[in-house]
Protein backbone atom coordinates (compact mmCIF):
# COMPACT_ATOMS: atom_id res chain seq x y z
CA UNK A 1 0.00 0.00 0.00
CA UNK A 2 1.06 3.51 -0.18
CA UNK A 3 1.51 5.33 2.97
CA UNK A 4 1.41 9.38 3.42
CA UNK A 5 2.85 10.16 6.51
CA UNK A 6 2.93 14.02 8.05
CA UNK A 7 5.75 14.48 10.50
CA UNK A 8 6.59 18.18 10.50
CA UNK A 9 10.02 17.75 12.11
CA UNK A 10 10.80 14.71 10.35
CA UNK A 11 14.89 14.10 9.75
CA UNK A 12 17.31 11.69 9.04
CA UNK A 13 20.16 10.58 11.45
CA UNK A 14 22.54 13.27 9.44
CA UNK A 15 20.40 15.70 11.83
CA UNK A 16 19.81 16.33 15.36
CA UNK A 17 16.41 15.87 15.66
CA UNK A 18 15.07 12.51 16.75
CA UNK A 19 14.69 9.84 13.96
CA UNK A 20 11.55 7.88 14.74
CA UNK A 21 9.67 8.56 11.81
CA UNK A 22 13.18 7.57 9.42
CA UNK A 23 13.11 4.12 11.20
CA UNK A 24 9.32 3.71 10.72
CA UNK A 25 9.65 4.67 7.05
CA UNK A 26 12.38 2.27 6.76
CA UNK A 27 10.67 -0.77 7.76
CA UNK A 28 7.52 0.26 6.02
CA UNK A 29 9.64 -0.27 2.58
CA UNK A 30 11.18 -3.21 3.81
CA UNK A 31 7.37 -4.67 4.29
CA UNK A 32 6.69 -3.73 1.06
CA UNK A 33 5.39 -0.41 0.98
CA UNK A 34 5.22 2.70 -0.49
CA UNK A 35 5.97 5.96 1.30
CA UNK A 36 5.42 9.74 0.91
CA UNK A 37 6.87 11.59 3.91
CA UNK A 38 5.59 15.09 4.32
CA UNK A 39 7.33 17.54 6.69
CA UNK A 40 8.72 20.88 7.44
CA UNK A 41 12.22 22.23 7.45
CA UNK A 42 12.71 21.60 11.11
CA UNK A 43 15.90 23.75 12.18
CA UNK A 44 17.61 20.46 13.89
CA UNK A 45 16.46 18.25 11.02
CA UNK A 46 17.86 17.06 8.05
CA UNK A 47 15.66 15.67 5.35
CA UNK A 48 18.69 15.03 3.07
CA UNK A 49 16.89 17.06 0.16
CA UNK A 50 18.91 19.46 -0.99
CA UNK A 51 17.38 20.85 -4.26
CA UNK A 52 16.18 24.55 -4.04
CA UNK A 53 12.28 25.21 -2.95
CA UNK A 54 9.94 26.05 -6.22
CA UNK A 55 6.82 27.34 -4.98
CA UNK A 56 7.91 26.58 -1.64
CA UNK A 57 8.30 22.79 -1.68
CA UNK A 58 11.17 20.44 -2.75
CA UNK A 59 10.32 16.50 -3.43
CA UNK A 60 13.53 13.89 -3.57
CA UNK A 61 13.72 10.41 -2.82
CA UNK A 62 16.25 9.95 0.02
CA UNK A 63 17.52 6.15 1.30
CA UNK A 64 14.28 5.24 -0.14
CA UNK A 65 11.93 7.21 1.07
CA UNK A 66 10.05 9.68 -0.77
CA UNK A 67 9.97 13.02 0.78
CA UNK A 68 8.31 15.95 0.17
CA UNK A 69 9.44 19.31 1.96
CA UNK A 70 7.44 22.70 2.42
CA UNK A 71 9.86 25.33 3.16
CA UNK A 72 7.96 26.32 6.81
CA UNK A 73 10.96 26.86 9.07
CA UNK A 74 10.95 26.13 12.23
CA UNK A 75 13.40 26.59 15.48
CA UNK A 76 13.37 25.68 19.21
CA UNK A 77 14.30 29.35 19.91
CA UNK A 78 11.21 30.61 18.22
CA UNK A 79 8.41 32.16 20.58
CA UNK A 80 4.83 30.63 20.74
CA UNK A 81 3.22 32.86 18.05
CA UNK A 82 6.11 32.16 15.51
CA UNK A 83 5.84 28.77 15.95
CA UNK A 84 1.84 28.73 16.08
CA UNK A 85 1.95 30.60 12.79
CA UNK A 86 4.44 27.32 11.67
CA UNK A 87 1.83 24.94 12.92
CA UNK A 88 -1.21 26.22 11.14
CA UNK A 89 0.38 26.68 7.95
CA UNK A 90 1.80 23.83 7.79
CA UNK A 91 -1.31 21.65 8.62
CA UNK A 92 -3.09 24.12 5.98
CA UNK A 93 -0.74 22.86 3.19
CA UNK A 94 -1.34 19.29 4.50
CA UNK A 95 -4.84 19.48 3.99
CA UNK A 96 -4.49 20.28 0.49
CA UNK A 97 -1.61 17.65 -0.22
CA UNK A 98 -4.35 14.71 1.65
CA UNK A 99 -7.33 16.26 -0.43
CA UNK A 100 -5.24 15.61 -3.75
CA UNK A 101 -2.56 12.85 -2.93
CA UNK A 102 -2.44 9.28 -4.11
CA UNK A 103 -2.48 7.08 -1.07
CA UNK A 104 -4.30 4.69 0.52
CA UNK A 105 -3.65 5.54 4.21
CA UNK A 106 -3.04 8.59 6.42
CA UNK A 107 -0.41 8.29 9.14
CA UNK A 108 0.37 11.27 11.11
CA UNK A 109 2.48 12.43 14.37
CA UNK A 110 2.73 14.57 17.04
CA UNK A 111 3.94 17.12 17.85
CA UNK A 112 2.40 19.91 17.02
CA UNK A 113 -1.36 18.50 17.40
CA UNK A 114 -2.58 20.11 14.43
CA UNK A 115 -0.30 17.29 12.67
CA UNK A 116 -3.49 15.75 13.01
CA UNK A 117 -5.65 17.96 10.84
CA UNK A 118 -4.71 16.83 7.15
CA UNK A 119 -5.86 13.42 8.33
CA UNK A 120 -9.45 14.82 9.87
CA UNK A 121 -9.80 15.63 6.44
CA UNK A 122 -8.76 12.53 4.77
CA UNK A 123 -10.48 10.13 6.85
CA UNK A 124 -14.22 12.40 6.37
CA UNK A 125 -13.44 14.09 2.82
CA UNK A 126 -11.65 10.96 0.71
CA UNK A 127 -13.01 7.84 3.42
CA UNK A 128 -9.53 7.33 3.67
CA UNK A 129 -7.46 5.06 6.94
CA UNK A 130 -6.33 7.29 9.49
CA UNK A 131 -3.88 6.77 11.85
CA UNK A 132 -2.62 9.16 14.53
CA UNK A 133 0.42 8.90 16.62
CA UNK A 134 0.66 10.85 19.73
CA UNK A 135 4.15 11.66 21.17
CA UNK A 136 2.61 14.42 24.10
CA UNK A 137 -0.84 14.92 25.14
CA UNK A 138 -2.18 18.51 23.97
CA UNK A 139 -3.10 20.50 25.77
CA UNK A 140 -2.83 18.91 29.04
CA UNK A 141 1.48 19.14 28.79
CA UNK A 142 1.35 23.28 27.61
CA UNK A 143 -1.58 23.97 31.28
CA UNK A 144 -0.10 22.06 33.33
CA UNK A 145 3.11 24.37 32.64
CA UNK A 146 1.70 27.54 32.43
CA UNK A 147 2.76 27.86 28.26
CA UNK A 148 -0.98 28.25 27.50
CA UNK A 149 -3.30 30.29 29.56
CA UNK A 150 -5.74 31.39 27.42
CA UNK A 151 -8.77 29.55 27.72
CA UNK A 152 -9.81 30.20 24.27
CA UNK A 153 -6.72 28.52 23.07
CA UNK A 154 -6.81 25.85 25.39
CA UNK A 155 -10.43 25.19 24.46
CA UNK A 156 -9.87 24.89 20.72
CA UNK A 157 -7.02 22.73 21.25
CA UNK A 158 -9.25 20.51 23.22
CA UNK A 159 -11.68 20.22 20.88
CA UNK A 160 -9.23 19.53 18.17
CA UNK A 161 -7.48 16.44 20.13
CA UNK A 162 -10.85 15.19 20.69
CA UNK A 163 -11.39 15.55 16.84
CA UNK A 164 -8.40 14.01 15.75
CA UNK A 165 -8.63 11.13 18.59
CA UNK A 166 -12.42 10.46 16.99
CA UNK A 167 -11.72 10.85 12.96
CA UNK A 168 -8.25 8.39 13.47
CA UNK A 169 -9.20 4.50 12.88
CA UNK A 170 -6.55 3.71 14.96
CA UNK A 171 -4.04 5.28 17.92
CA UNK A 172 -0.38 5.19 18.88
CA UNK A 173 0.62 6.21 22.09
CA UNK A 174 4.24 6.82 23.22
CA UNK A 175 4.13 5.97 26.99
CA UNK A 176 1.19 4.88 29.24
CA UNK A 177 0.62 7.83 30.36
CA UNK A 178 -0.13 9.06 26.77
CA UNK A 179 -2.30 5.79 26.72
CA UNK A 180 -4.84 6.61 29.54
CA UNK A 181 -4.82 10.21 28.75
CA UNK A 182 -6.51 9.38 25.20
CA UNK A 183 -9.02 6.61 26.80
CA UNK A 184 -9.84 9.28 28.83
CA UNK A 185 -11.23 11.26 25.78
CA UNK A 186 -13.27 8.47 24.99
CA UNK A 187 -11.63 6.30 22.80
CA UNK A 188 -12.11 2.29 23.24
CA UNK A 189 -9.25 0.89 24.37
CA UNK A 190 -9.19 -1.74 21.42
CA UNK A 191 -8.20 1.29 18.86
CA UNK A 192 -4.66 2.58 21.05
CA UNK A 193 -1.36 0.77 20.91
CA UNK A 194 1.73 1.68 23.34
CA UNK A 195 4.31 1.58 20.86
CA UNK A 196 7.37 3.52 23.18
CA UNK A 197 9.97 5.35 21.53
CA UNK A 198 12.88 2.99 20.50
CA UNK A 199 16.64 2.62 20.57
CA UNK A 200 18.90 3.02 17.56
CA UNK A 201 21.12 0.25 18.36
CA UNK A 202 22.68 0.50 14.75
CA UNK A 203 24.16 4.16 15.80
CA UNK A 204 24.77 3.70 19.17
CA UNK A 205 26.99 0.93 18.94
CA UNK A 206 30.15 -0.32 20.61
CA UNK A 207 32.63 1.04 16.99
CA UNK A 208 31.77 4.46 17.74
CA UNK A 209 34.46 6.78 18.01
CA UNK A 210 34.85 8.65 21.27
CA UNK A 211 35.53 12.04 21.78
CA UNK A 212 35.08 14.79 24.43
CA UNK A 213 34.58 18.40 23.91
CA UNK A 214 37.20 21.43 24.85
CA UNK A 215 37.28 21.68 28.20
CA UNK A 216 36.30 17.93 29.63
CA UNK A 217 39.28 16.04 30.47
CA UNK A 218 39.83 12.08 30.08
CA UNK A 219 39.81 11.83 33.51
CA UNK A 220 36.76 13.86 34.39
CA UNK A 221 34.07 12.36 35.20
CA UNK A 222 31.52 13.56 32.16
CA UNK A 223 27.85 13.70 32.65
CA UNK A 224 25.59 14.82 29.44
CA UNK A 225 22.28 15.84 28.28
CA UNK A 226 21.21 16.16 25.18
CA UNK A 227 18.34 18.11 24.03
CA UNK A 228 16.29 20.99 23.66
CA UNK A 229 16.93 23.80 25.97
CA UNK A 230 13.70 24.76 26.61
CA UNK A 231 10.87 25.90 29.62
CA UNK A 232 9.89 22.06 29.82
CA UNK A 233 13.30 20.69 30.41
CA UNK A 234 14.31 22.53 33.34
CA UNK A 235 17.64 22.95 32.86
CA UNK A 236 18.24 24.84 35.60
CA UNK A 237 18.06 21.97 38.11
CA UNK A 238 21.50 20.76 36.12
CA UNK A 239 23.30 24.32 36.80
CA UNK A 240 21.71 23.98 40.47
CA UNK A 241 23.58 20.37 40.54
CA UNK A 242 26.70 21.77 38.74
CA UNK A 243 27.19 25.03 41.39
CA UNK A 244 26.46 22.63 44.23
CA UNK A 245 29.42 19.91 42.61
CA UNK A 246 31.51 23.47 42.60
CA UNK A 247 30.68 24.01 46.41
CA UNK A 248 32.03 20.71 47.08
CA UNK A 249 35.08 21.54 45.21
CA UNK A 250 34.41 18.55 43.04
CA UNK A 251 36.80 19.70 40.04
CA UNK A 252 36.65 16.06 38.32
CA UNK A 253 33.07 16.54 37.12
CA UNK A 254 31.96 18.39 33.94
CA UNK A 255 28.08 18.55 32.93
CA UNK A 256 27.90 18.92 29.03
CA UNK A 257 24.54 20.33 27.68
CA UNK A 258 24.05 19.64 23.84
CA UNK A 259 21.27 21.08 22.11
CA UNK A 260 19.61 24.35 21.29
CA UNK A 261 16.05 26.34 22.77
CA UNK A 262 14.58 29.52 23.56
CA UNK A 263 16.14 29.45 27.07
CA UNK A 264 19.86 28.49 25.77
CA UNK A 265 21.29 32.05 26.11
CA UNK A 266 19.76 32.88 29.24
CA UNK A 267 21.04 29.18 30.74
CA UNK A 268 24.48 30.53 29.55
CA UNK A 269 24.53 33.95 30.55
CA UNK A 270 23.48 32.06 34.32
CA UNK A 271 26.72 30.16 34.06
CA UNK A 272 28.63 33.02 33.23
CA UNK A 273 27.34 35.24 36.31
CA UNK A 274 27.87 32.47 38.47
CA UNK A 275 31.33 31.52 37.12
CA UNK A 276 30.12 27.28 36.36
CA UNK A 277 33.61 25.98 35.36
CA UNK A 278 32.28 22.60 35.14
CA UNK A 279 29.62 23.42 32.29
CA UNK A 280 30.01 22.98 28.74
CA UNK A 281 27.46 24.19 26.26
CA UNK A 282 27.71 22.67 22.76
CA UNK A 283 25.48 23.43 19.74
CA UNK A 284 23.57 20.70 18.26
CA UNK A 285 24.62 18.09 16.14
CA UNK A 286 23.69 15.46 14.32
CA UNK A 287 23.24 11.58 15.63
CA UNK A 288 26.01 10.17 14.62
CA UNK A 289 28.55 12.67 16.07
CA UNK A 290 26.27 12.05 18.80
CA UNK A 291 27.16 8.79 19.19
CA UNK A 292 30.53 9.30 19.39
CA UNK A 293 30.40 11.58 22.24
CA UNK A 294 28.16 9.06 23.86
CA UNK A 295 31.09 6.73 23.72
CA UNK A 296 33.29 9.28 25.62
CA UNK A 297 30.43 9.91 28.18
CA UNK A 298 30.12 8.16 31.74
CA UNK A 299 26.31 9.20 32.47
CA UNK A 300 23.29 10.37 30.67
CA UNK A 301 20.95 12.91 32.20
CA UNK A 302 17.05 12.55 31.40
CA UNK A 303 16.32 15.86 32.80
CA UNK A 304 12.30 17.75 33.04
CA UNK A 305 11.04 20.27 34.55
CA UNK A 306 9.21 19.30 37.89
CA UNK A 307 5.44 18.92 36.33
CA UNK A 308 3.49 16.22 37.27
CA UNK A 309 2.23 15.67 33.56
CA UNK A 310 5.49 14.51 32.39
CA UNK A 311 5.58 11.56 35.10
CA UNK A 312 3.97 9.16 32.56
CA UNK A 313 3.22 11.61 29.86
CA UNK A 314 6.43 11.68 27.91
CA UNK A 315 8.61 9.20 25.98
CA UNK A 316 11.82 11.41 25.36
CA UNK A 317 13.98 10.62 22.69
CA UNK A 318 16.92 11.01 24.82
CA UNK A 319 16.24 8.54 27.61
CA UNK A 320 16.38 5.69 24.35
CA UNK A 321 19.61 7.03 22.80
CA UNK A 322 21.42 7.20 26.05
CA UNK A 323 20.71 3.34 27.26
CA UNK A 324 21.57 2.25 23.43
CA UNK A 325 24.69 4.03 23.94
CA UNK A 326 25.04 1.63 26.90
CA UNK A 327 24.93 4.51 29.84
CA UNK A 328 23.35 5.07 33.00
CA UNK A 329 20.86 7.46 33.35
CA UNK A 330 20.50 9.71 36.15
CA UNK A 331 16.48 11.19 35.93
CA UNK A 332 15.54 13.61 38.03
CA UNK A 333 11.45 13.34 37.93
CA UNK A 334 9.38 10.57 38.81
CA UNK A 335 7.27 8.16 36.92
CA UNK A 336 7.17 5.51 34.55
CA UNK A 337 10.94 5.95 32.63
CA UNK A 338 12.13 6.50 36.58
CA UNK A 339 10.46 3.09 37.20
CA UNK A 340 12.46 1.48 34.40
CA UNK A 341 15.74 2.75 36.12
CA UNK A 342 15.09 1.55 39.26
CA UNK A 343 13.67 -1.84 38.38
CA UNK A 344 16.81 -2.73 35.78
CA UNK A 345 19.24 -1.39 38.02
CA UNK A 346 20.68 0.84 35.39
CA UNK A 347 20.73 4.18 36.74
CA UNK A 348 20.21 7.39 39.70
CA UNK A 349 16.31 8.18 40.17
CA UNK A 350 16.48 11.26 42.33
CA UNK A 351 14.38 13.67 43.62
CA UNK A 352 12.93 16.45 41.43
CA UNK A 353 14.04 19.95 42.40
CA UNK A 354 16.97 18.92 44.68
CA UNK A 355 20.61 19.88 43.62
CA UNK A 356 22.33 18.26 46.85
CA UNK A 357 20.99 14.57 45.52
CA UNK A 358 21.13 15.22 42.03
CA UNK A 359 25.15 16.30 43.06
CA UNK A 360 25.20 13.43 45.13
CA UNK A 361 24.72 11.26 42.55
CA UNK A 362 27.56 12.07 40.37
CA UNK A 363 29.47 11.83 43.19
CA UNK A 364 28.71 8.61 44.02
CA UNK A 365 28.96 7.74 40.13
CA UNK A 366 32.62 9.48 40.18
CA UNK A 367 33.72 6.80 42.88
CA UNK A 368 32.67 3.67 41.75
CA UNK A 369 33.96 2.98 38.35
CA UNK A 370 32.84 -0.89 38.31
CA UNK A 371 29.22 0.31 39.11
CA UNK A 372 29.10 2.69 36.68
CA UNK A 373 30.19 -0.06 33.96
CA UNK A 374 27.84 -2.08 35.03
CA UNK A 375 24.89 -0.22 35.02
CA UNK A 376 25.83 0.96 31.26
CA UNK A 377 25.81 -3.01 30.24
CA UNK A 378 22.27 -3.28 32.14
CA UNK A 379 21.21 -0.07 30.41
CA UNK A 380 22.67 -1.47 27.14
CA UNK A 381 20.90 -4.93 27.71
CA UNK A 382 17.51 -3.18 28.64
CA UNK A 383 17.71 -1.13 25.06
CA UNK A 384 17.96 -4.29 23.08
CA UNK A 385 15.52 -6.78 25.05
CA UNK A 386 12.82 -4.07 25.46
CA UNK A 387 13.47 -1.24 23.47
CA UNK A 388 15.15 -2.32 19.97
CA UNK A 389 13.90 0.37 17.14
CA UNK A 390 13.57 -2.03 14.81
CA UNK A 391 10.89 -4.51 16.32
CA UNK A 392 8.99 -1.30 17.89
CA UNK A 393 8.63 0.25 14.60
CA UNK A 394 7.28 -3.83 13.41
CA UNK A 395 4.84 -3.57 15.73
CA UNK A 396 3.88 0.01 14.73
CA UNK A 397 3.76 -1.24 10.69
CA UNK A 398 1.53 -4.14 12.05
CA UNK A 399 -1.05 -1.54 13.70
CA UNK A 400 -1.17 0.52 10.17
CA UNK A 401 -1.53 -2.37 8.17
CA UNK A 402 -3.93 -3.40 10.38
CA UNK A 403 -6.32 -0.41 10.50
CA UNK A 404 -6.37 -0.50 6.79
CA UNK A 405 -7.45 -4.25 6.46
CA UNK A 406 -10.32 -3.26 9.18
């Protein structure tokens, strides 16, 4: 069959964005079918087109895949009305690309929610299959933060995820959190699979080549988070961590922070003021330079901001890439991901919003070098008995090829 699937930040591992939808368009060919991927110019993404825009789209075939790219930038750094203005226009375009497409089934992903809205269409306009992924739940995440206020906004997003939830044949959900949250809109339990975000053991693997960033010596200890700098990753529980390390007078430490976001420069200009020798800031790059620093790295931080919503609500890329790269995790919220820590052994759960533990920690990960290497081979074990990209995305392929046989 021939599959259109809308993922507006969609990217290949030459980017830095995560790779989710590559690996489910990968073994969608290898099954047999056809697909069009449709997508944005995400700022950390990399579709591998590289053709100029005519009338603001480029179309290539890349590893594969055909892709088709609107020129609708987008950034992490971009405020909410920017990136609204992003979101609508590019599910406007969408609708008009389902209305007139060849295909014989809709998949489409989160985030933003109005992903969704190209398949509303398709499933009532064109009776076509429509299956919707959801990666957050919208707008529960953006209230329970504070992002969204405006109950005008927050109402039409409601009413939207309630729309898309009811129009899609089927449902993926990235964590059980996500799971209950979209029974709770109504929808039988029969129509949602958990389908978790995956590890790309093919990248991460044991013949990458380490290195360490300016600054982080071989015998330092190196702890490292990758990932947006934004309001719902709460960075500032890391620089808390690093100034209490730097109280201790724990010079064999560094924290790296890889990634871009709208809070980035004011995360820097904090450990300027308070003089954070230990803290390294590196721009983004793509997954496979990734994995090499991964190699070089001693613990992985899966770091959010203290909100109860993200306890089972979120399936972060991150957490995946750091246990295929075989490292502990340290996580500083609870819930589900914490759970997984604590019951494989592979990792510090500690308190949210308390430096002196999160410190602690690294300490404690600093002193005991045979730990440390063992919790990396539980961590790598865990990614490929539980969390192997390639039999998740399977078991996604199964649920599309299902809804279209139903």
């Amino acid at each position: 069959m021939r599959i259109i699937y809308f993922h507006q930040y969609f990217s290949t591992p030459r980017g830095a964005a995560g790779t989710r939808s590559y690996e489910v368009a990968k073994r969608l060919i290898a099954r047999g079918h056809e697909v069009l991927i449709v997508c944005g110019s995400a700022g950390r993404g990399h579709t591998g087109l590289d053709a100029p825009f005519v009338h603001g789209r480029r179309r290539g075939i890349e590893e594969g895949i055909e892709i088709l790219e609107l020129d609708l930038g987008y950034s992490n750094s971009d405020g909410f009305l920017k990136r609204t203005v992003a979101f609508l226009k590019f599910a406007s375009r969408g609708i008009g690309i389902a209305l007139t497409e060849r295909y014989d089934l809709l998949f489409a992903t989160t985030t933003p929610l109005t992903a969704g809205i190209p398949g509303i269409f398709a499933r009532w306009l064109r009776a076509k299959p429509f299956v919707f992924e959801v990666r957050d739940l919208w707008p529960d995440l953006p209230k329970a933060m504070g992002v969204i206020r405006n109950p005008v906004v927050l109402g039409a997003m409601s009413l939207l995820e309630w729309a898309s939830y009811h129009s899609a044949h089927a449902l993926i959900g990235l964590s059980p959190g996500i799971v209950e949250g979209i029974e709770r809109r109504g929808v039988a339990s029969w129509r949602i699979t958990l389908v978790p975000n995956g590890c790309d053991l093919n990248i991460f693997a044991a013949d990458a080549t380490p290195w360490r960033p300016e600054g982080v010596a071989d015998s330092n200890l190196m702890a490292l988070f990758a990932g947006a700098h934004g309001v719902a990753n709460g960075l500032d529980a890391v620089l808390d961590a690093a100034a209490e390390l730097q109280r201790q007078g724990r010079t064999d430490i560094r924290i790296v922070l890889v990634g871009d976001g709208k809070l980035k420069p004011r995360l820097q200009e904090r450990a300027r003021e308070e003089r954070l020798t230990n803290v390294v800031f590196l721009d983004p790059i793509g997954k496979r330079t990734l994995a090499g620093l991964m190699a070089a790295t001693d613990v992985g931080l899966q770091i959010l901001d203290n909100v109860p919503a993200f306890y089972y609500g979120t399936s972060p890329n991150k957490f995946f890439d750091y246990i295929a790269a075989g490292l502990p995790v340290l996580i500083n919220y609870p819930g589900w991901l914490a759970n997984v820590v604590r019951e494989n052994a592979c990792g510090y759960p500690v308190p949210p919003s308390d430096p002196i533990a999160f410190a602690d920690a690294l300490v404690l990960a600093s002193l005991n070098a045979d730990g440390l290497r063992a919790m990396g081979a539980r961590a790598r074990s865990l990614a490929v008995s539980r969390f192997d990209r390639r039999l998740l995305a399977d078991r996604l392929v199964d649920v599309l090829e299902e809804a279209v046989s139903r």
